[in-house]
PDB file of N, CA and C in Angstrom:
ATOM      1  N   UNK A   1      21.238 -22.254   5.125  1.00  0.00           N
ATOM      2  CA  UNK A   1      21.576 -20.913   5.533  1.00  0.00           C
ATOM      3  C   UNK A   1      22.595 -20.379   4.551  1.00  0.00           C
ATOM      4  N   UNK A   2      22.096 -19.267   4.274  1.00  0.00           N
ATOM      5  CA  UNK A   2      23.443 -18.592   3.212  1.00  0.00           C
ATOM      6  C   UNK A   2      23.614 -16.982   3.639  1.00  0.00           C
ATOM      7  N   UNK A   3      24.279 -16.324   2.509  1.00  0.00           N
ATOM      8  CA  UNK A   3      24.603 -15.390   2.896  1.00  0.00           C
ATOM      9  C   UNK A   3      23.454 -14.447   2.223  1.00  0.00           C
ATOM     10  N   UNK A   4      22.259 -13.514   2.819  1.00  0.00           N
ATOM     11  CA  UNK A   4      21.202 -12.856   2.457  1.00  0.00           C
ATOM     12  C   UNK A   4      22.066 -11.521   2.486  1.00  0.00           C
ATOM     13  N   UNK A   5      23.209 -11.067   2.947  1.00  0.00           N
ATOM     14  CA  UNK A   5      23.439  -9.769   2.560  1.00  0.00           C
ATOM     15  C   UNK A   5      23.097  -8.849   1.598  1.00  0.00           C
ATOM     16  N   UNK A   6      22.199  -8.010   1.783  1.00  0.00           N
ATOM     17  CA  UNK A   6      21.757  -7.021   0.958  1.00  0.00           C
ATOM     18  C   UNK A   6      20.527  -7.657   0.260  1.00  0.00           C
ATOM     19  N   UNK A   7      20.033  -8.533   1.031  1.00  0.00           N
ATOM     20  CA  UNK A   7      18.712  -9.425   0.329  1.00  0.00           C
ATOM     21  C   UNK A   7      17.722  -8.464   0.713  1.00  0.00           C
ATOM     22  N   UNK A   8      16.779  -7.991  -0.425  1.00  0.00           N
ATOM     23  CA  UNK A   8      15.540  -7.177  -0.589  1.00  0.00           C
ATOM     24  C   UNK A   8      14.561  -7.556   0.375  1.00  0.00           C
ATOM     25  N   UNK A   9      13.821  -6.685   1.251  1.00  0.00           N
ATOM     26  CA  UNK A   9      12.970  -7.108   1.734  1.00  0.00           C
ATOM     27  C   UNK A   9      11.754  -6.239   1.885  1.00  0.00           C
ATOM     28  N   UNK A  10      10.781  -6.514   2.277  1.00  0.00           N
ATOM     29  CA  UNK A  10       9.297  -5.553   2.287  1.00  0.00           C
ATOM     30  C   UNK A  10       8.451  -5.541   3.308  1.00  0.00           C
ATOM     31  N   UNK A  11       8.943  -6.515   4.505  1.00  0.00           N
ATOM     32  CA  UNK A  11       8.740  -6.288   5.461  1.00  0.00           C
ATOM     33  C   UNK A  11       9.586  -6.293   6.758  1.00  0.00           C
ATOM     34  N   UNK A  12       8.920  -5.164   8.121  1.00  0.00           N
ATOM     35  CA  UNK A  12      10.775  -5.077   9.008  1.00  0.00           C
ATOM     36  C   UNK A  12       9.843  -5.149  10.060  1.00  0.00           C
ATOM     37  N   UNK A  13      10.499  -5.937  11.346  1.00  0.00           N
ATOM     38  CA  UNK A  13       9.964  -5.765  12.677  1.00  0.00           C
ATOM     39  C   UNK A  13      11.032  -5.367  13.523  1.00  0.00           C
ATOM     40  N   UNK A  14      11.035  -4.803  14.007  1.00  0.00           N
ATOM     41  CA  UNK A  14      12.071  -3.757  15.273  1.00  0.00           C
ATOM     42  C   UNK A  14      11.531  -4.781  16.342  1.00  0.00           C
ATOM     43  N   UNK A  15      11.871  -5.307  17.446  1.00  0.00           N
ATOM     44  CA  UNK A  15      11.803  -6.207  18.727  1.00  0.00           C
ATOM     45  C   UNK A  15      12.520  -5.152  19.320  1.00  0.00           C
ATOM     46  N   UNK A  16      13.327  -4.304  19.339  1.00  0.00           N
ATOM     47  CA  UNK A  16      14.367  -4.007  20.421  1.00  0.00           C
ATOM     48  C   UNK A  16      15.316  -4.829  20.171  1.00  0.00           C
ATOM     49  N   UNK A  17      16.145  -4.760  21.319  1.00  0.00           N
ATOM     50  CA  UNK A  17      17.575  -4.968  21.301  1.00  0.00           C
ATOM     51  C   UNK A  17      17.828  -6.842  21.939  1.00  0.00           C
ATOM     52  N   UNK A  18      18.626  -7.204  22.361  1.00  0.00           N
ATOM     53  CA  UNK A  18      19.080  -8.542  22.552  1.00  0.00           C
ATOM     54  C   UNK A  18      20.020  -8.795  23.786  1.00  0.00           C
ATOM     55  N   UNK A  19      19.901  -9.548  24.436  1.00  0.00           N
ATOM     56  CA  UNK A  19      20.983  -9.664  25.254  1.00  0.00           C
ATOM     57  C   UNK A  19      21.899 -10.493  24.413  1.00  0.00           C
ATOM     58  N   UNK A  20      23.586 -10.539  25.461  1.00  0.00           N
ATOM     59  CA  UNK A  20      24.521 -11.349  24.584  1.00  0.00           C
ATOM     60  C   UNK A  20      24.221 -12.595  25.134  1.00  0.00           C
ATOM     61  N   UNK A  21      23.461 -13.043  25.774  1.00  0.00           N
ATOM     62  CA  UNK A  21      23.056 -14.180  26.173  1.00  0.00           C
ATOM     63  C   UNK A  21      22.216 -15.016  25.221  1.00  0.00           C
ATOM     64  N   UNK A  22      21.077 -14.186  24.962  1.00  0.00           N
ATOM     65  CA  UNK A  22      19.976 -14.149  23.944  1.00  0.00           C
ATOM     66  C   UNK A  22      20.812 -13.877  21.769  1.00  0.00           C
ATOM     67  N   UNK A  23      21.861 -13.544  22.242  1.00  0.00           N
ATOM     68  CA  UNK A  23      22.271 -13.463  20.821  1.00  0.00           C
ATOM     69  C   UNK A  23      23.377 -14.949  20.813  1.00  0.00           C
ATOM     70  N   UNK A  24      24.089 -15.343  21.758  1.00  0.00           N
ATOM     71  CA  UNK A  24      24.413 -17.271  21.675  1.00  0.00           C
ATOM     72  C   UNK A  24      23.143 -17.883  21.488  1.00  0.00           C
ATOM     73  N   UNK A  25      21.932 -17.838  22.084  1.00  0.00           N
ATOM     74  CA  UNK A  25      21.043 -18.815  21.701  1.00  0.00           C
ATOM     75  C   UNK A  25      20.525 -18.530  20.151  1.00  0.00           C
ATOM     76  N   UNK A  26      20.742 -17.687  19.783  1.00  0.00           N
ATOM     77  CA  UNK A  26      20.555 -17.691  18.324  1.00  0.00           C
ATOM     78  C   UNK A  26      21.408 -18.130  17.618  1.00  0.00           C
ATOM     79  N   UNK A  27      22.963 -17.934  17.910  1.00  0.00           N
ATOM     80  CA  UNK A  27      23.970 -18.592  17.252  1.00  0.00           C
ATOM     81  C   UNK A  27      23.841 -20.150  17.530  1.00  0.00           C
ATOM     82  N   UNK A  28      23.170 -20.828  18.378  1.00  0.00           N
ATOM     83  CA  UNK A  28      23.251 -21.832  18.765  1.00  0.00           C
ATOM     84  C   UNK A  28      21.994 -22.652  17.524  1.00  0.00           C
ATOM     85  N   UNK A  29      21.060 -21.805  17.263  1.00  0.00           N
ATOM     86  CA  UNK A  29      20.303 -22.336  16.749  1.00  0.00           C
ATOM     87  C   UNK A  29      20.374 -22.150  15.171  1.00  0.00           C
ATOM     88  N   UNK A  30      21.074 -21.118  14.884  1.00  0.00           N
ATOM     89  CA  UNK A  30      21.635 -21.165  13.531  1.00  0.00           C
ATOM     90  C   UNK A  30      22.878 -22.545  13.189  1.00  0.00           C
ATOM     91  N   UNK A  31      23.582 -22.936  14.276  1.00  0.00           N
ATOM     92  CA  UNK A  31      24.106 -23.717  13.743  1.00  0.00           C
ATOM     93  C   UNK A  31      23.659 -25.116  13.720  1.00  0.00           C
ATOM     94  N   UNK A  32      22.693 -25.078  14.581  1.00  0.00           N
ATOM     95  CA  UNK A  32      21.543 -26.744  14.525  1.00  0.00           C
ATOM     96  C   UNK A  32      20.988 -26.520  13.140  1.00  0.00           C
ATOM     97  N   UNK A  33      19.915 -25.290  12.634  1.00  0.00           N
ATOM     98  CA  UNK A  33      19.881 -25.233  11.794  1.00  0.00           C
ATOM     99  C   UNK A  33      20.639 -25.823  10.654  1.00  0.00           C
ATOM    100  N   UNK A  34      21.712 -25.055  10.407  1.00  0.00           N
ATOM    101  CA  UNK A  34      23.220 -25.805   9.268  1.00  0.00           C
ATOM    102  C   UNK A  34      23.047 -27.072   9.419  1.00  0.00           C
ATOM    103  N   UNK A  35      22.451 -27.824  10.817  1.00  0.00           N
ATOM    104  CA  UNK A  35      23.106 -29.238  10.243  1.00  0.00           C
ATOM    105  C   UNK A  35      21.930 -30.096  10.117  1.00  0.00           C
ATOM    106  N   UNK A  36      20.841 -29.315   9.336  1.00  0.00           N
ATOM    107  CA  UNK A  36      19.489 -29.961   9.478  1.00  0.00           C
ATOM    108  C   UNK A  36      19.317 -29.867   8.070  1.00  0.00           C
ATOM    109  N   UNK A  37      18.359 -30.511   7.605  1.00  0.00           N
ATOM    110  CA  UNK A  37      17.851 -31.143   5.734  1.00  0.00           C
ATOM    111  C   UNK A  37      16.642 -29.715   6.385  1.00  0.00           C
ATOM    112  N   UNK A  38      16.965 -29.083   4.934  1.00  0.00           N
ATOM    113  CA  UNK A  38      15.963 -28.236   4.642  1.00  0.00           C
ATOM    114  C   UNK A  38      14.610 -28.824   4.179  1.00  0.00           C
ATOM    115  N   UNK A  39      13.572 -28.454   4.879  1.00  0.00           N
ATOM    116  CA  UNK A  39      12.217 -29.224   3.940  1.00  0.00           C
ATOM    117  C   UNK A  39      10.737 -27.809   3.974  1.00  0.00           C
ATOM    118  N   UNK A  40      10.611 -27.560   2.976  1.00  0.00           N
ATOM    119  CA  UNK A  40       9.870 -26.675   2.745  1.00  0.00           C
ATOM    120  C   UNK A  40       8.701 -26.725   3.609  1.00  0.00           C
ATOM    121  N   UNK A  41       8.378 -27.142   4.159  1.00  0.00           N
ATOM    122  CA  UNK A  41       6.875 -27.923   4.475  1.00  0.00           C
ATOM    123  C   UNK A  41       6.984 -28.085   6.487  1.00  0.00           C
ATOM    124  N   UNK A  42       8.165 -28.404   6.896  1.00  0.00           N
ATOM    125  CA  UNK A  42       8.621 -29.014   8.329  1.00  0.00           C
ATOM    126  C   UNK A  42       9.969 -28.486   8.956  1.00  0.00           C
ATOM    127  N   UNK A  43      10.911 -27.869   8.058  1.00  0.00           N
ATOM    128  CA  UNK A  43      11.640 -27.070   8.417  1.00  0.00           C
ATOM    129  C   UNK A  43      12.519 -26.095   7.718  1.00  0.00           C
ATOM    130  N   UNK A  44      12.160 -24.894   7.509  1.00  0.00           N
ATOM    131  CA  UNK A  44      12.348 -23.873   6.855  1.00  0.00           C
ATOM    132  C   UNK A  44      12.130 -22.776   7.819  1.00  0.00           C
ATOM    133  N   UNK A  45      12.590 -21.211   7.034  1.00  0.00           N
ATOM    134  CA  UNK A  45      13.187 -20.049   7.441  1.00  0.00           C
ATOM    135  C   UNK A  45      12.018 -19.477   8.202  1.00  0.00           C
ATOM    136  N   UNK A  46      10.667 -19.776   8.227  1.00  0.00           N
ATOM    137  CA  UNK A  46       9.933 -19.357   9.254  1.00  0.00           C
ATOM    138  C   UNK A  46       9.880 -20.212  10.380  1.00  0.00           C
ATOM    139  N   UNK A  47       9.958 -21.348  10.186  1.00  0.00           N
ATOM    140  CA  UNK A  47      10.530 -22.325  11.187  1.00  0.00           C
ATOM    141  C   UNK A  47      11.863 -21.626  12.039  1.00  0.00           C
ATOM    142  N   UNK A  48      12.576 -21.238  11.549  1.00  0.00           N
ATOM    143  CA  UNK A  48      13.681 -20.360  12.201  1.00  0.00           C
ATOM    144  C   UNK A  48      13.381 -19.057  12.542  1.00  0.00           C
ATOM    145  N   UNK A  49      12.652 -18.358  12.281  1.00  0.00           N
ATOM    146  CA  UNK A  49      12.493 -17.341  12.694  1.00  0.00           C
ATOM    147  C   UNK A  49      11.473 -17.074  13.876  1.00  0.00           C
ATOM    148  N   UNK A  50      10.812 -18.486  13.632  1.00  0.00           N
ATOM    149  CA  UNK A  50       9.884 -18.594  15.337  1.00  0.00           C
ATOM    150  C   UNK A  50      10.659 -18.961  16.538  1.00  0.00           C
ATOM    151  N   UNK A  51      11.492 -19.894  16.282  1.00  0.00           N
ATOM    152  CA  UNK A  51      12.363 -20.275  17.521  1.00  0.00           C
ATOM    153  C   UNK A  51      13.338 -19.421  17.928  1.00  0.00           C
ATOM    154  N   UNK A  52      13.923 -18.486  16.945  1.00  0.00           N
ATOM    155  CA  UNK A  52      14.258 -17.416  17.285  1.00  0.00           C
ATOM    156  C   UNK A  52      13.974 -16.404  17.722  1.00  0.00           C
ATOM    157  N   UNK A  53      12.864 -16.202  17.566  1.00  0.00           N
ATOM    158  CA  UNK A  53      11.880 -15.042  18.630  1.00  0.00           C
ATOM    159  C   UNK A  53      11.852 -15.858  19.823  1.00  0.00           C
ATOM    160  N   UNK A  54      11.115 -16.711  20.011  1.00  0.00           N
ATOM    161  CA  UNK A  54      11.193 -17.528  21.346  1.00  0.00           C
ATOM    162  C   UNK A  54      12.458 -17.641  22.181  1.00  0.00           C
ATOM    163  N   UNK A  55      13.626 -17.635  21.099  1.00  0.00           N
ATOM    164  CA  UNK A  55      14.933 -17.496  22.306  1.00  0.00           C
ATOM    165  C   UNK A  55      15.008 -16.021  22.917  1.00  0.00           C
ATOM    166  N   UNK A  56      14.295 -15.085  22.178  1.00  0.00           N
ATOM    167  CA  UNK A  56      14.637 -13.823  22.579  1.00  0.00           C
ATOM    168  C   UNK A  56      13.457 -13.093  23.480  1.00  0.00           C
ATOM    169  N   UNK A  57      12.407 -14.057  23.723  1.00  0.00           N
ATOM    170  CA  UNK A  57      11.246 -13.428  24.420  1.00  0.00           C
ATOM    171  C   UNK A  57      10.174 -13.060  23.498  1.00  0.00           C
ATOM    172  N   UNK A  58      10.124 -13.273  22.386  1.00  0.00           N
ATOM    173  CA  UNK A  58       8.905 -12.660  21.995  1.00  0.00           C
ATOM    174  C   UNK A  58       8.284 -14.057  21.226  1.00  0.00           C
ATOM    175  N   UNK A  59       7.024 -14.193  22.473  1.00  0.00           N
ATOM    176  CA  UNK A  59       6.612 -15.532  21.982  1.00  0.00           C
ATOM    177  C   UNK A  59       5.811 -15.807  20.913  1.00  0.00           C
ATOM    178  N   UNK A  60       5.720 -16.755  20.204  1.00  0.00           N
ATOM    179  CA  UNK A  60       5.089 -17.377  18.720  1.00  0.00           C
ATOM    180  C   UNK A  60       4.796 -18.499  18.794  1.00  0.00           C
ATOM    181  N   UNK A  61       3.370 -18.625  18.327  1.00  0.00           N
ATOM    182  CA  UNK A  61       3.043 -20.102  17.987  1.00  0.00           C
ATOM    183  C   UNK A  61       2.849 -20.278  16.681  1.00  0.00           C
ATOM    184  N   UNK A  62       3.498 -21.593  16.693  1.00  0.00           N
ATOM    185  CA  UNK A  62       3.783 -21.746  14.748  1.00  0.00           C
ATOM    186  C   UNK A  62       2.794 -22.133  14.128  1.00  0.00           C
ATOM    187  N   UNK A  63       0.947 -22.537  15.083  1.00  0.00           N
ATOM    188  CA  UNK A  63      -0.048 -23.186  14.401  1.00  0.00           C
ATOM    189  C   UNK A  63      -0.190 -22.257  13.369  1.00  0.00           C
ATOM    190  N   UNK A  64      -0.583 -22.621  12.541  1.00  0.00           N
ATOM    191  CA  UNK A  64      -0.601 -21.626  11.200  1.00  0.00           C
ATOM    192  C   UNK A  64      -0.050 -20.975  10.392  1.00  0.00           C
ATOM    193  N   UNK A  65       1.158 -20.830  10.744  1.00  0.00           N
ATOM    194  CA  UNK A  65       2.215 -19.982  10.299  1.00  0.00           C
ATOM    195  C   UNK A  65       3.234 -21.102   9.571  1.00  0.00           C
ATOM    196  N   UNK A  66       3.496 -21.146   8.525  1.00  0.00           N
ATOM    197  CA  UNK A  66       4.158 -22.271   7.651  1.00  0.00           C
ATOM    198  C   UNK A  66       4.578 -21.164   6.279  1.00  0.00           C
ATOM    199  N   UNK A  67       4.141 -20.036   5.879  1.00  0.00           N
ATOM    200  CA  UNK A  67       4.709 -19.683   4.561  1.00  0.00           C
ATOM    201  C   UNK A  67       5.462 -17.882   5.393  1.00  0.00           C
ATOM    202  N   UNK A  68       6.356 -17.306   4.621  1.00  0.00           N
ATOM    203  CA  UNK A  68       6.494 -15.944   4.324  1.00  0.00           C
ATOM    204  C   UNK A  68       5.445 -15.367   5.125  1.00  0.00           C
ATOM    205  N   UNK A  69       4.320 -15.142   3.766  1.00  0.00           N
ATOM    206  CA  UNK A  69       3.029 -14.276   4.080  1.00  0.00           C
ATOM    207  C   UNK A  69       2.329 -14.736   5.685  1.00  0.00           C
ATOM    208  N   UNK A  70       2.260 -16.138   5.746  1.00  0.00           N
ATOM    209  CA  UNK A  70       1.634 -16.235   6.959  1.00  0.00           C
ATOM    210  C   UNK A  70       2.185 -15.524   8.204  1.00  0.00           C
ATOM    211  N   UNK A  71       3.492 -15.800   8.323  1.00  0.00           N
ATOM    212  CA  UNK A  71       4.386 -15.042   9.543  1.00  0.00           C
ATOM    213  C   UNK A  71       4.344 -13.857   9.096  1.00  0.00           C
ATOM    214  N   UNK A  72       4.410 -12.962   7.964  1.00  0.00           N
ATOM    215  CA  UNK A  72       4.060 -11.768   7.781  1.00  0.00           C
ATOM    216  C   UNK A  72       2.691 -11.110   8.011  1.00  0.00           C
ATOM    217  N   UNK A  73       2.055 -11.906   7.873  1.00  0.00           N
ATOM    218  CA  UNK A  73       0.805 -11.573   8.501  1.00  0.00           C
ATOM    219  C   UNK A  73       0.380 -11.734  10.444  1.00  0.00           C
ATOM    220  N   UNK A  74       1.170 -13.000  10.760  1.00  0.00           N
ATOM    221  CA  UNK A  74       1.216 -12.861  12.143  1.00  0.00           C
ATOM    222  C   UNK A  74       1.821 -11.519  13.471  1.00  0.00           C
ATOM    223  N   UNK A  75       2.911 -11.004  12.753  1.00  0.00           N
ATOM    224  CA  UNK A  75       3.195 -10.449  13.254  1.00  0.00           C
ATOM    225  C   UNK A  75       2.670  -8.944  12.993  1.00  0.00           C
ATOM    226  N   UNK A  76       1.625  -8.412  12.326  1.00  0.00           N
ATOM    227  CA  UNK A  76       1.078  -6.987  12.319  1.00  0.00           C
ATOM    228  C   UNK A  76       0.504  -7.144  13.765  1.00  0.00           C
ATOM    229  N   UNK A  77       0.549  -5.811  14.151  1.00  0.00           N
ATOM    230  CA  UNK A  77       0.571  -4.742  13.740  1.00  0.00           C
ATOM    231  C   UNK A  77       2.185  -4.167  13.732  1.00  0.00           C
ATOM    232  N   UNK A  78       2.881  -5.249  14.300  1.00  0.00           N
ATOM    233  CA  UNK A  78       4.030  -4.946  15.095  1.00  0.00           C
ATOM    234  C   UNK A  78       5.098  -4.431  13.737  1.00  0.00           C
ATOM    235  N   UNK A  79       4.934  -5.443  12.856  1.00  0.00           N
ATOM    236  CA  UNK A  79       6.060  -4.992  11.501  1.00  0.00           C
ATOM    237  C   UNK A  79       5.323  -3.573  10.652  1.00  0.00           C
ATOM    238  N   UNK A  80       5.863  -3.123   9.670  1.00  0.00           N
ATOM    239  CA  UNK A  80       6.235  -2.174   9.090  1.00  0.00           C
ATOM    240  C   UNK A  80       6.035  -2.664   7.737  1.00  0.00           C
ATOM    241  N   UNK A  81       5.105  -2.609   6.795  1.00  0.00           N
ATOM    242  CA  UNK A  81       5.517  -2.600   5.226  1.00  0.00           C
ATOM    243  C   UNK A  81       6.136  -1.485   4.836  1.00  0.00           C
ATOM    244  N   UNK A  82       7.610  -1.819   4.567  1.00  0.00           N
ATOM    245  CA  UNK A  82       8.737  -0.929   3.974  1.00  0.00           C
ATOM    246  C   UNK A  82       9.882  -2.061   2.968  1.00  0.00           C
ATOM    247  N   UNK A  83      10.126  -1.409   2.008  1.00  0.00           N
ATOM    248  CA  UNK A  83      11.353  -2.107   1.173  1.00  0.00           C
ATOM    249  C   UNK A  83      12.543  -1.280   1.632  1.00  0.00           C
ATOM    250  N   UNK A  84      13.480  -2.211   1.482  1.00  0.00           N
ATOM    251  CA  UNK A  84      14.343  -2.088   2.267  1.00  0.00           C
ATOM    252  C   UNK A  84      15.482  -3.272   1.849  1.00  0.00           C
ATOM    253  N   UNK A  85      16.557  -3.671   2.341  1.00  0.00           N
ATOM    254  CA  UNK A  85      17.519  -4.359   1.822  1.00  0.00           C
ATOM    255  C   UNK A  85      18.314  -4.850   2.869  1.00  0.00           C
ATOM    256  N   UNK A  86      19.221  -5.991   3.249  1.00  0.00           N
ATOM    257  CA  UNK A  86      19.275  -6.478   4.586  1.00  0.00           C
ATOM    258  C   UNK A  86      20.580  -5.842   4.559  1.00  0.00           C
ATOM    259  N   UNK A  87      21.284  -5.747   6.027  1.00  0.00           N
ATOM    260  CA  UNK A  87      22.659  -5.162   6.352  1.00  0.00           C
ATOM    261  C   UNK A  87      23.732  -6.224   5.337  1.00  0.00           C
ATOM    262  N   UNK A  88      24.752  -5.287   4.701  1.00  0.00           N
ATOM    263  CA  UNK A  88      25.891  -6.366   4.160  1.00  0.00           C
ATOM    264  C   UNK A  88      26.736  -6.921   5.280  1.00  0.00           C
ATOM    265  N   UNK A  89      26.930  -8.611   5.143  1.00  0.00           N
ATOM    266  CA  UNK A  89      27.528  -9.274   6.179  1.00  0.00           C
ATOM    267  C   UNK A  89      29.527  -8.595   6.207  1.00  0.00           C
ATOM    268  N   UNK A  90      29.937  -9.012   7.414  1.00  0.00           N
ATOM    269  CA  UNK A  90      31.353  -8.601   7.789  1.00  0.00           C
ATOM    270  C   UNK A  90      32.404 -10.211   7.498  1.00  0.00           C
ATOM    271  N   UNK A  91      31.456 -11.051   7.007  1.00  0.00           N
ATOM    272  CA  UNK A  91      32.244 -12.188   6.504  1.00  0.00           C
ATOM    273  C   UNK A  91      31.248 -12.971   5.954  1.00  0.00           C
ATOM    274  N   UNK A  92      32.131 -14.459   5.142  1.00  0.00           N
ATOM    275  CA  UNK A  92      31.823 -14.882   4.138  1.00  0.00           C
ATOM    276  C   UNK A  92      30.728 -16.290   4.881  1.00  0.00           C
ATOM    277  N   UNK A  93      29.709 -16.275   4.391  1.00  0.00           N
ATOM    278  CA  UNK A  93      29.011 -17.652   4.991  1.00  0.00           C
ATOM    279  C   UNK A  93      28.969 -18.521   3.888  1.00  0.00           C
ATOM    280  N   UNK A  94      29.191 -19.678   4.588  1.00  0.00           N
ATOM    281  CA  UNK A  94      29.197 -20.839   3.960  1.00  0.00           C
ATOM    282  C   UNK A  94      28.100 -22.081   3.920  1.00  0.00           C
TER     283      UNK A  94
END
């Protein structure tokens, strides 16, 4: 996990909003994340971004979904092809 502030992007999905309940289980899983061996193949950033929908209600199954494009493709119609650039963070990640 690093700091993506202002990281380019080309595709956006709007979910709505979050509870603060639903935004600890994401903090919870960002920091399991941190303490896990990155492996391209078994656990990586679409790997995180499914269990993170799942903490928030919007369910995903990961059969198939292993690259970028694949989860970019799973989720139409719902995302948006737009470039665009991510929010700058309010502190430093490590």
């Amino acid at each position: 996990m690093g700091n993506d502030s202002g990281h380019s992007y080309t595709n956006a999905w709007n979910i709505g909003n979050i509870t603060p309940a639903q935004l600890q289980e994401i903090i919870k899983t960002s920091t399991a994340f941190a303490n896990t061996n990155y492996d391209l193949r078994f656990n990586n950033c679409v790997d995180f971004a499914i269990i993170v929908l799942n903490n928030v209600g919007v369910p995903m199954n990961p059969i198939s979904i292993d690259t970028p494009t694949s989860f970019s493709n799973s989720i139409q119609p719902g995302a948006t092809s737009t470039n665009g650039k991510a929010p700058q963070t309010k502190r430093n990640c490590k």
